[in-house]
Protein backbone atom coordinates (compact mmCIF):
# COMPACT_ATOMS: atom_id res chain seq x y z
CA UNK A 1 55.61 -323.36 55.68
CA UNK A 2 58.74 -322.10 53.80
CA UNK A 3 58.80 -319.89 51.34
CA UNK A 4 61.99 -317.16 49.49
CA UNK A 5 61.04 -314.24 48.89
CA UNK A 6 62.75 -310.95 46.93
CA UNK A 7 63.14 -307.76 49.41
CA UNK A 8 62.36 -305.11 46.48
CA UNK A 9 64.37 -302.09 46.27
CA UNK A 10 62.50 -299.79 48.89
CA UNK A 11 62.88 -302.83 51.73
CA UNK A 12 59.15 -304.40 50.45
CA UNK A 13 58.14 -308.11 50.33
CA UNK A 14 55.14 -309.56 49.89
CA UNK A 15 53.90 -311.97 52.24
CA UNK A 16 52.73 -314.80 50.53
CA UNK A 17 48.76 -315.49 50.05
CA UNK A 18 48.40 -319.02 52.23
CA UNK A 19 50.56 -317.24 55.05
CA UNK A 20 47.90 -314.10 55.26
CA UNK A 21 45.20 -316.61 54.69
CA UNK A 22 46.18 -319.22 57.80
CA UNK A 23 46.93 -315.52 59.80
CA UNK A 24 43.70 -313.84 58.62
CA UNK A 25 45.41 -311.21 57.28
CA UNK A 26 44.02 -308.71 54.55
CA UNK A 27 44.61 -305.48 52.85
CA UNK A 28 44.50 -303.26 55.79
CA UNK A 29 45.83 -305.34 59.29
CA UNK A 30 48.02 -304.24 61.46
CA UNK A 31 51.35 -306.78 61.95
CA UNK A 32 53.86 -306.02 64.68
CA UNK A 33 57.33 -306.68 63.01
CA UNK A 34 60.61 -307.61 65.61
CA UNK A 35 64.00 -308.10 64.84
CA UNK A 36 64.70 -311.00 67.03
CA UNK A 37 68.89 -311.89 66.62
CA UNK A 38 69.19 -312.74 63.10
CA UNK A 39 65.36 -312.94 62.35
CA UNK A 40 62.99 -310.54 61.12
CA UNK A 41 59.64 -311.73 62.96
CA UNK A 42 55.89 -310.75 61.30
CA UNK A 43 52.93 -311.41 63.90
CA UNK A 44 49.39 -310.08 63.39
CA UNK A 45 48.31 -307.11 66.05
CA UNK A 46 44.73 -308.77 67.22
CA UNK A 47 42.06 -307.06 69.32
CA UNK A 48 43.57 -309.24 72.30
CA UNK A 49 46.80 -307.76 71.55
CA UNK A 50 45.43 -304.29 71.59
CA UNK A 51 43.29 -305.37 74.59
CA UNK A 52 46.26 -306.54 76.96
CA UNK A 53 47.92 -302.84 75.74
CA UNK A 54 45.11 -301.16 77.59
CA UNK A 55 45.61 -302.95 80.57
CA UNK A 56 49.16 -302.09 80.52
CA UNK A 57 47.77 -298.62 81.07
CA UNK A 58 45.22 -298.91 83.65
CA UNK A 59 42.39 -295.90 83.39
CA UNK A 60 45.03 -293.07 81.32
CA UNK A 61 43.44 -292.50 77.65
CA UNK A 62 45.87 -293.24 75.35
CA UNK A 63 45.52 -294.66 71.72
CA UNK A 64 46.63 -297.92 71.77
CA UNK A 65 46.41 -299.09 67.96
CA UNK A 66 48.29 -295.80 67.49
CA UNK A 67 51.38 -296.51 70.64
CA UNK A 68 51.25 -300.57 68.73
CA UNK A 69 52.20 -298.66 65.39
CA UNK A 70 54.59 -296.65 66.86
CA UNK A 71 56.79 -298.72 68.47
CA UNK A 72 57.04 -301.04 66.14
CA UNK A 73 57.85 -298.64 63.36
CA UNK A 74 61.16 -299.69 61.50
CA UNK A 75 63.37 -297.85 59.35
């Protein structure tokens, strides 16, 4: 699937509605974004993903949805 899309003036774009729908993505999931070379890359942030983050960290408490956001945070 290809689509063009218009980056509004504050950076936003909206990702088209079959794209969420095939992803499963709504109003309030989580996406990991990565600039990867010359690509910006969107990927949903699943409970696996958040899953193999906790493993990452053996038996320390740490907020993993939170650490997901965080280090994917672009400006």
């Amino acid at each position: 699937m290809i689509e063009i899309k218009e980056v509004g003036r504050r950076g936003e774009m909206v990702i088209p509605r079959r794209f969420r729908d095939v992803l499963g993505l709504d109003e309030h999931s989580k996406v990991r974004i990565t600039l990867e070379k010359s690509k910006i890359v969107i990927e949903p942030v699943t409970d696996e993903v958040v899953e193999k983050m906790r493993g990452m960290f053996g038996r320390r408490k740490i907020d993993v949805v939170r650490l997901v956001e965080e280090s994917h945070v672009t400006h």
